[in-house]
N, C-alpha and C. Protein backbone atom coordinates (compact mmCIF):
# COMPACT_ATOMS: atom_id res chain seq x y z
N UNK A 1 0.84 -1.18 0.00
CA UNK A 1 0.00 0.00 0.00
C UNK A 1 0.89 1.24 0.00
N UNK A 2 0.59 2.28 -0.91
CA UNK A 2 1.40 3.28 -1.01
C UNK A 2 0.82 4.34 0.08
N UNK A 3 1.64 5.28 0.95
CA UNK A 3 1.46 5.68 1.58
C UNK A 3 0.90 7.59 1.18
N UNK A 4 0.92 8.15 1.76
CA UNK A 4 0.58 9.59 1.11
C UNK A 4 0.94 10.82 2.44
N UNK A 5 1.24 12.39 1.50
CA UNK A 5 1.85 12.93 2.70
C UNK A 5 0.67 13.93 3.11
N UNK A 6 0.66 14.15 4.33
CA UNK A 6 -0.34 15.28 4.66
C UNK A 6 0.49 16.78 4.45
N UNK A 7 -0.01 17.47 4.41
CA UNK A 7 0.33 18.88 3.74
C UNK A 7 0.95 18.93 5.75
N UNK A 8 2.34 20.04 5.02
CA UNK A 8 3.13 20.69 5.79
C UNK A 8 2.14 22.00 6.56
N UNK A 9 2.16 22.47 7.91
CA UNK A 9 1.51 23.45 8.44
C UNK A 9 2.76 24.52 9.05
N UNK A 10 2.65 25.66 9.04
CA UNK A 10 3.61 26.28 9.62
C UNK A 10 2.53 27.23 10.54
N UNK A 11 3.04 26.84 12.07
CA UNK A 11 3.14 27.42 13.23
C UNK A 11 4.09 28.23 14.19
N UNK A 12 3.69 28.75 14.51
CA UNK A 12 4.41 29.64 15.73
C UNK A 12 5.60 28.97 16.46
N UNK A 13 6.87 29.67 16.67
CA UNK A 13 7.74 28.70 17.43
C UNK A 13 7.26 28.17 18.74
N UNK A 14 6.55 29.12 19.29
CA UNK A 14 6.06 28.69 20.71
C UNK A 14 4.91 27.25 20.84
N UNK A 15 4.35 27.74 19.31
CA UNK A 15 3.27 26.21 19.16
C UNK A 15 4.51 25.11 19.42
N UNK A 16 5.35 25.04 18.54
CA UNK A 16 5.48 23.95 18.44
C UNK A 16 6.35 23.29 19.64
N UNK A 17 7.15 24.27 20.28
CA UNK A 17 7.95 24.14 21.71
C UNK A 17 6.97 23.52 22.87
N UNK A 18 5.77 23.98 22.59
CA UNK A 18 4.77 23.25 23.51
C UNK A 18 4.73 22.06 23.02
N UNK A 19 4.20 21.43 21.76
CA UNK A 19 4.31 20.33 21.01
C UNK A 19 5.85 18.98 21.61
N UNK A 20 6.88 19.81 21.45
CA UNK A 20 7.87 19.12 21.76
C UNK A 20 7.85 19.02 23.01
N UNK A 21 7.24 19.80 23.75
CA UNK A 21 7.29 19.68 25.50
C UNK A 21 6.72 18.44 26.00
N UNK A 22 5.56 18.06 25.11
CA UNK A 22 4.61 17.07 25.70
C UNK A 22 4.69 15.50 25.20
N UNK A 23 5.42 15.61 24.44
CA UNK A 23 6.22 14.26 23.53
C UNK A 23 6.78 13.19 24.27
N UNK A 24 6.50 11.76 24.44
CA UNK A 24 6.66 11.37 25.48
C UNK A 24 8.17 10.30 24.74
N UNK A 25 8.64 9.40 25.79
CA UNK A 25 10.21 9.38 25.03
C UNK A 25 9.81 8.31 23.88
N UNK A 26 10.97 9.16 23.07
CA UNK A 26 10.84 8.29 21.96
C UNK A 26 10.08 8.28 21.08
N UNK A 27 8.81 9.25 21.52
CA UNK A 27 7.82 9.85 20.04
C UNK A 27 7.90 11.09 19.26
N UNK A 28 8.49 10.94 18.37
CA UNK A 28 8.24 11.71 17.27
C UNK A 28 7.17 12.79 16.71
N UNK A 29 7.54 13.58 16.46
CA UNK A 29 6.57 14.62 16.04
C UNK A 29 5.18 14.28 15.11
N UNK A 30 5.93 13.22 13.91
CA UNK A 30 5.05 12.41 13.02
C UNK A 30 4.26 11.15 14.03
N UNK A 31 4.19 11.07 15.08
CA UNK A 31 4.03 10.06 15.71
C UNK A 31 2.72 10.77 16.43
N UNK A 32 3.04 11.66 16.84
CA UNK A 32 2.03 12.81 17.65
C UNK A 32 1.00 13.19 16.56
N UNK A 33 1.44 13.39 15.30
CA UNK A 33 0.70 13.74 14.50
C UNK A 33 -0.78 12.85 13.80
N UNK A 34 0.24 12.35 13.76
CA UNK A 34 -0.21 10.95 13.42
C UNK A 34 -1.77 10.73 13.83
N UNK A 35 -1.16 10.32 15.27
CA UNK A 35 -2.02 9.94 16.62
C UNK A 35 -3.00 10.76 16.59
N UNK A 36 -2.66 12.46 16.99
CA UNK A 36 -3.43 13.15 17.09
C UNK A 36 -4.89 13.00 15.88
N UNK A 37 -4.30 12.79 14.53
CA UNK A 37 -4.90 12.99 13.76
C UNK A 37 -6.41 11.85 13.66
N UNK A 38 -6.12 10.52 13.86
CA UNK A 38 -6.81 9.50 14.11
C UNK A 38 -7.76 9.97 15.31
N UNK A 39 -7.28 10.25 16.73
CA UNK A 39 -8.53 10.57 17.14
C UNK A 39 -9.29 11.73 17.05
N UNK A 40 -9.00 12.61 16.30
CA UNK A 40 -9.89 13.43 16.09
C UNK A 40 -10.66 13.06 14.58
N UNK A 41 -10.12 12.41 14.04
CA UNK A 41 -11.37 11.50 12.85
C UNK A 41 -12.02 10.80 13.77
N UNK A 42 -11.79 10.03 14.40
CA UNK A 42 -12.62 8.69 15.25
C UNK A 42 -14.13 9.85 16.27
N UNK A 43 -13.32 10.84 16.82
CA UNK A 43 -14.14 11.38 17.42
C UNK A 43 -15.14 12.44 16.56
N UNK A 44 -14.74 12.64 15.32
CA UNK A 44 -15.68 13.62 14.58
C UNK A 44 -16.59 12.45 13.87
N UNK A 45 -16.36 11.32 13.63
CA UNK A 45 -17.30 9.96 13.28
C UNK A 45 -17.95 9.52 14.40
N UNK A 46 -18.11 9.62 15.29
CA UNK A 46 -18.58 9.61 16.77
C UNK A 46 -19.89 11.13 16.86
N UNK A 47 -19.34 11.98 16.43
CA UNK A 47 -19.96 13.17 16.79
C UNK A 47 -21.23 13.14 15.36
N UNK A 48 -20.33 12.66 14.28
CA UNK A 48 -21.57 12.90 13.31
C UNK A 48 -22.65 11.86 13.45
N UNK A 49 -22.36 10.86 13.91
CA UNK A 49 -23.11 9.57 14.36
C UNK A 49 -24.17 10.06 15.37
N UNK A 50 -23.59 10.06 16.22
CA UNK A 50 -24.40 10.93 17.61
C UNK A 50 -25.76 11.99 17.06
N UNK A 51 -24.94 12.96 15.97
CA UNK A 51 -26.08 13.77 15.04
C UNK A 51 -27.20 13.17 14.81
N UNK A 52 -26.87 12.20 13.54
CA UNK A 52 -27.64 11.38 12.94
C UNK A 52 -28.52 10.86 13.80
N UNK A 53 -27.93 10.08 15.02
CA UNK A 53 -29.23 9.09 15.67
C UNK A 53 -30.31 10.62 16.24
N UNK A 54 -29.50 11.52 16.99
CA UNK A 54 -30.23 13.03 17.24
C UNK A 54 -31.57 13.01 15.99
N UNK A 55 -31.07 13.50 14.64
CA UNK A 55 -31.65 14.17 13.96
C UNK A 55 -32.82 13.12 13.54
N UNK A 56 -32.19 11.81 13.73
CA UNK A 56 -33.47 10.80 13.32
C UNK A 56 -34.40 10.70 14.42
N UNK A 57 -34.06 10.64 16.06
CA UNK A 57 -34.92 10.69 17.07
C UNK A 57 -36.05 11.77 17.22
N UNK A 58 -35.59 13.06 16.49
CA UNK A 58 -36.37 14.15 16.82
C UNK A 58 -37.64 14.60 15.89
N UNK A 59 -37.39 13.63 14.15
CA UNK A 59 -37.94 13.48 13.12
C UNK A 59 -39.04 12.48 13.53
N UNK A 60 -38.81 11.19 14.16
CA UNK A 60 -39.34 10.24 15.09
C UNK A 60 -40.74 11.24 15.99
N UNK A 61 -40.01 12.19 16.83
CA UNK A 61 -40.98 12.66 17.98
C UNK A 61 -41.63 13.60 16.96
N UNK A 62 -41.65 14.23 16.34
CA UNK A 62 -42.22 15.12 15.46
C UNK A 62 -43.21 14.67 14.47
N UNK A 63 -43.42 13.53 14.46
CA UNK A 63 -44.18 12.62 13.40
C UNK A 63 -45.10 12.07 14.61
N UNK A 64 -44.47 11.29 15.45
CA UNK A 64 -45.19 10.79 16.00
C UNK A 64 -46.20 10.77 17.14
N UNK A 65 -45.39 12.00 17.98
CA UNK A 65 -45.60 12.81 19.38
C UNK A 65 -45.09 12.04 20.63
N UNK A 66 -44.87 10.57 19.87
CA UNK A 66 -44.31 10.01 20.80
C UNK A 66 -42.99 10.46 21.48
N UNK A 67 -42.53 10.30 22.77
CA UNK A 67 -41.82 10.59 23.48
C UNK A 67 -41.02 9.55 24.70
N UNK A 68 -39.79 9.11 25.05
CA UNK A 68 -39.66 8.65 26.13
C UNK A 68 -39.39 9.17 27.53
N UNK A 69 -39.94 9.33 28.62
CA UNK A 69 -40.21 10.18 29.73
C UNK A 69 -38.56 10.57 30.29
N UNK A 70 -38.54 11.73 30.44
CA UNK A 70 -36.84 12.24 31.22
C UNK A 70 -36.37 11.16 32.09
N UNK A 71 -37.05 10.39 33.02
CA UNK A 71 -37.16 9.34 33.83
C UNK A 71 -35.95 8.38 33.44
N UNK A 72 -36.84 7.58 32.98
CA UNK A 72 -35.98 6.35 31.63
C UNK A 72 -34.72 6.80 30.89
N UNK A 73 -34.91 7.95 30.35
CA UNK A 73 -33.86 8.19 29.77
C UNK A 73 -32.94 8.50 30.59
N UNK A 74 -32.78 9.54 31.46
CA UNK A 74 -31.96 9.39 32.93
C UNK A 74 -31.74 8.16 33.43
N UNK A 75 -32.52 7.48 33.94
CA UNK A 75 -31.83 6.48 34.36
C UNK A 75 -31.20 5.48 33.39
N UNK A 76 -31.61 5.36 32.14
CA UNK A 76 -30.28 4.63 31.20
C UNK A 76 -29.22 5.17 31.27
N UNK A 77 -28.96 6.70 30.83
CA UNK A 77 -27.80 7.30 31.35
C UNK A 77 -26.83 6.93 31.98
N UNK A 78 -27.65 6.90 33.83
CA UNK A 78 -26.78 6.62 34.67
C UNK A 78 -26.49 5.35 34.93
N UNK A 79 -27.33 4.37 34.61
CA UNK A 79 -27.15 2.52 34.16
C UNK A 79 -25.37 2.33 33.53
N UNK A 80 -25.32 3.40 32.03
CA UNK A 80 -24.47 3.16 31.13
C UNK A 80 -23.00 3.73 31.86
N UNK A 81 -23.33 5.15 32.57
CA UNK A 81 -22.35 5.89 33.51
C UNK A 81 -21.60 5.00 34.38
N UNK A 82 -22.39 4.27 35.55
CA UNK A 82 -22.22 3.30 36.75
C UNK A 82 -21.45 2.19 35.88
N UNK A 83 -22.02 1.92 34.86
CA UNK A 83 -21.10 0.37 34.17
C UNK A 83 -19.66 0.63 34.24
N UNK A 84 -19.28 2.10 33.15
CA UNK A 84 -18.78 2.37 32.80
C UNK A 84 -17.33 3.15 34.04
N UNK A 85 -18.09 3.28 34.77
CA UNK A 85 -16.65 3.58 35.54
C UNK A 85 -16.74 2.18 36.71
N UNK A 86 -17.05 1.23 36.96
CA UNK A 86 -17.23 0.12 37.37
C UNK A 86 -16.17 -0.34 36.44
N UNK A 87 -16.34 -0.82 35.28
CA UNK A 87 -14.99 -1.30 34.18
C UNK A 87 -13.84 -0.51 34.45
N UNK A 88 -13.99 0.92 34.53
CA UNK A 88 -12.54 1.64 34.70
C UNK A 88 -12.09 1.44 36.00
N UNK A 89 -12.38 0.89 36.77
CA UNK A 89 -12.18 1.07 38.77
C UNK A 89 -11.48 -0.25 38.61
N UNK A 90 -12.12 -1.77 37.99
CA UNK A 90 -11.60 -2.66 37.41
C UNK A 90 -10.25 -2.87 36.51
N UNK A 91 -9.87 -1.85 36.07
CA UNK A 91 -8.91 -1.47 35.05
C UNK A 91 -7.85 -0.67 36.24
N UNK A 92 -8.15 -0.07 36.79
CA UNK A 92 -6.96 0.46 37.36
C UNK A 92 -6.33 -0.37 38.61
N UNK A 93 -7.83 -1.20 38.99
CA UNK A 93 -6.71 -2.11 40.32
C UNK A 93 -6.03 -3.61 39.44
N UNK A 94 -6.04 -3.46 38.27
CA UNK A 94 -5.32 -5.24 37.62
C UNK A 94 -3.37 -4.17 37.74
């Protein structure tokens, strides 16, 4: 697979002195870049997703009048919240 270059950016010396400040050993600028770059695709595919189910839920209540009560939806919330740092509390004592 042939690889491809992302366009060169020119920043501020101070940008990038911060940049090099936070570089952990042994990573590279292209490494940071890199990185950086992936999660902010992953998280803008996350965000447009999030839209979508939004824009289809609200098309849903607008047609239908149907609604699910603040209740339910709160408490799934905090169902998914409680799991979710339950796994991380799990993760930090292994």
């Amino acid at each position: 697979m042939k690889t491809a270059v992302i366009p060169q950016i020119r920043v501020e010396p101070e940008l990038r002195a911060d940049l090099e400040s936070v570089l952990l050993q042994g990573e590279t600028l292209t490494d940071f870049v890199e990185a950086t770059m992936r999660n902010a695709i992953a998280f803008r595919r996350v965000q447009t997703a999030f839209h979508a189910r939004a824009q289809d839920a609200s098309e849903e209540y607008h047609q239908t009048g149907v609604a699910a009560p603040v209740e339910t939806v709160l408490a799934k919330l905090q169902a998914k919240l409680d799991a979710k740092r339950k796994k991380l509390a799990g993760q930090v004592d292994k």
